[in-house]
C-alpha atoms as a PDB file:
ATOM      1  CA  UNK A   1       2.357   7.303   7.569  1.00  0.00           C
ATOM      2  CA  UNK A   2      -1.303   6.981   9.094  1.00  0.00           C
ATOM      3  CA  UNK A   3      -1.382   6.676  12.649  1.00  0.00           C
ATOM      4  CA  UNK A   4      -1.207   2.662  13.669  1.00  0.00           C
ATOM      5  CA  UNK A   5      -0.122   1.308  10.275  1.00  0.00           C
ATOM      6  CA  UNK A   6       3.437   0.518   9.742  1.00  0.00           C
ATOM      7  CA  UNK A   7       5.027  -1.512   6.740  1.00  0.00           C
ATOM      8  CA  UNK A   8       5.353  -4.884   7.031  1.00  0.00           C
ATOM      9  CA  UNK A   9       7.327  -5.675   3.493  1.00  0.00           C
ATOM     10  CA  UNK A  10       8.436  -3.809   0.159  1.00  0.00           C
ATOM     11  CA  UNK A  11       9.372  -5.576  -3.291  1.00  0.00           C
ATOM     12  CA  UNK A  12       9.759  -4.619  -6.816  1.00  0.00           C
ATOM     13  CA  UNK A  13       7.900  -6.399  -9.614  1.00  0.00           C
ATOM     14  CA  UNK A  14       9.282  -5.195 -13.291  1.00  0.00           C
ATOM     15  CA  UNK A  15       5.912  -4.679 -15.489  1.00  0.00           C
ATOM     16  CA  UNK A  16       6.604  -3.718 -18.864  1.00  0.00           C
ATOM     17  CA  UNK A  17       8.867  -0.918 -20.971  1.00  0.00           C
ATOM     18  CA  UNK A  18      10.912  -0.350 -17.658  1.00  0.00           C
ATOM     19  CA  UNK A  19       7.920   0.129 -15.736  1.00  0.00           C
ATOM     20  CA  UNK A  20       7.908  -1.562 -12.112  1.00  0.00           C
ATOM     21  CA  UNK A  21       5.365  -1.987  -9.460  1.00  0.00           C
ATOM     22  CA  UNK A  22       6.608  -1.595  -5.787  1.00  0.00           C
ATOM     23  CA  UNK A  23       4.286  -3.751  -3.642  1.00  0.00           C
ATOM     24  CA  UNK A  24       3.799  -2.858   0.226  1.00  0.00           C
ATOM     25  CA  UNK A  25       2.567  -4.761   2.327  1.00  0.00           C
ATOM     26  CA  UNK A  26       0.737  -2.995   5.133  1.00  0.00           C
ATOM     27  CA  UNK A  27      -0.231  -4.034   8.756  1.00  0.00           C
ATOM     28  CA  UNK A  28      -2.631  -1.584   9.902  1.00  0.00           C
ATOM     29  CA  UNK A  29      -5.661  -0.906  12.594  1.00  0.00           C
ATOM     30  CA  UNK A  30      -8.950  -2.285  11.760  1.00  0.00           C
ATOM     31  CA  UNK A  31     -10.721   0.771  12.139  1.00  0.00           C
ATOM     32  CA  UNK A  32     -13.020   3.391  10.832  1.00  0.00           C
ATOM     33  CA  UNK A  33     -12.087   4.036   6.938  1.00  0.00           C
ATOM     34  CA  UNK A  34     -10.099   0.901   6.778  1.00  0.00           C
ATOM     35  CA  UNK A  35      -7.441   0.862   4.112  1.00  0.00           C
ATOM     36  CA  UNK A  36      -8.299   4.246   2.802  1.00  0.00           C
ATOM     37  CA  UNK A  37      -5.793   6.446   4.817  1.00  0.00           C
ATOM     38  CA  UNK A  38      -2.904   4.191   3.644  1.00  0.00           C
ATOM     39  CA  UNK A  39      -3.924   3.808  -0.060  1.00  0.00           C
ATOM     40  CA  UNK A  40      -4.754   8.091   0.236  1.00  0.00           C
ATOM     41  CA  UNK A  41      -0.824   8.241   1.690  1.00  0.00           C
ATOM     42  CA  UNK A  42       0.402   6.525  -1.121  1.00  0.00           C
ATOM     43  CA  UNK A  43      -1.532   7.917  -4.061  1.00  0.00           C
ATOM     44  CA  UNK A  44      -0.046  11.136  -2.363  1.00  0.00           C
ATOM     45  CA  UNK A  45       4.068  10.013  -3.416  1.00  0.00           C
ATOM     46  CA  UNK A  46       5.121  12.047  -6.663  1.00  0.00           C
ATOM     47  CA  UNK A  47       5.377   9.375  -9.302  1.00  0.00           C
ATOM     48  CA  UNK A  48       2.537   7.042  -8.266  1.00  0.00           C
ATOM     49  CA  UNK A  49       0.326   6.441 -11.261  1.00  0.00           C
ATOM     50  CA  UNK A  50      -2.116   4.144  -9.833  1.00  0.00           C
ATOM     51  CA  UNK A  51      -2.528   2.085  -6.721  1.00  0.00           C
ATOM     52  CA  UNK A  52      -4.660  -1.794  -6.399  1.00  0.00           C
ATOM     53  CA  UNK A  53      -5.526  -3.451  -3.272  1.00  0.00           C
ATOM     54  CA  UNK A  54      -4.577  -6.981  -4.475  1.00  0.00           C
ATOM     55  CA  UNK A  55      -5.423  -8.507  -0.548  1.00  0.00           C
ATOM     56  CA  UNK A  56      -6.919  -7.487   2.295  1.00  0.00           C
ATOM     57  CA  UNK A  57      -6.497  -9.815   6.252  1.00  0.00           C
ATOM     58  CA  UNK A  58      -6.593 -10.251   9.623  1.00  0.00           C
ATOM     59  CA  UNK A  59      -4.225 -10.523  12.397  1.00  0.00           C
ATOM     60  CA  UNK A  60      -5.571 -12.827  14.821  1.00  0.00           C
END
């Protein structure tokens, strides 16, 4: 896990022909590189065929 992002939430989402899509929901730092070292982490898990930033907030 990147350093100062933790997961908030985790669901499953069936798709098609038994294929599901796990959504995470992230809280991370707004820093340098924003969401990259997360969506790089999870590209990373055996498995993962794609990845989509569907939202992107802040914390105030």
């Amino acid at each position: 896990m990147p350093e100062g992002a933790k997961i908030h939430d985790i669901a499953e989402e069936p798709i098609a022909f038994g294929l599901v899509a796990i959504i995470l929901n992230f809280i991370t730092d707004d820093g340098e590189g924003g969401s990259e070292p997360v969506e790089e982490m999870v590209s990373a898990i055996p498995g993962v065929a794609s990845i989509e930033i569907t939202g992107v907030g802040r914390l105030m």
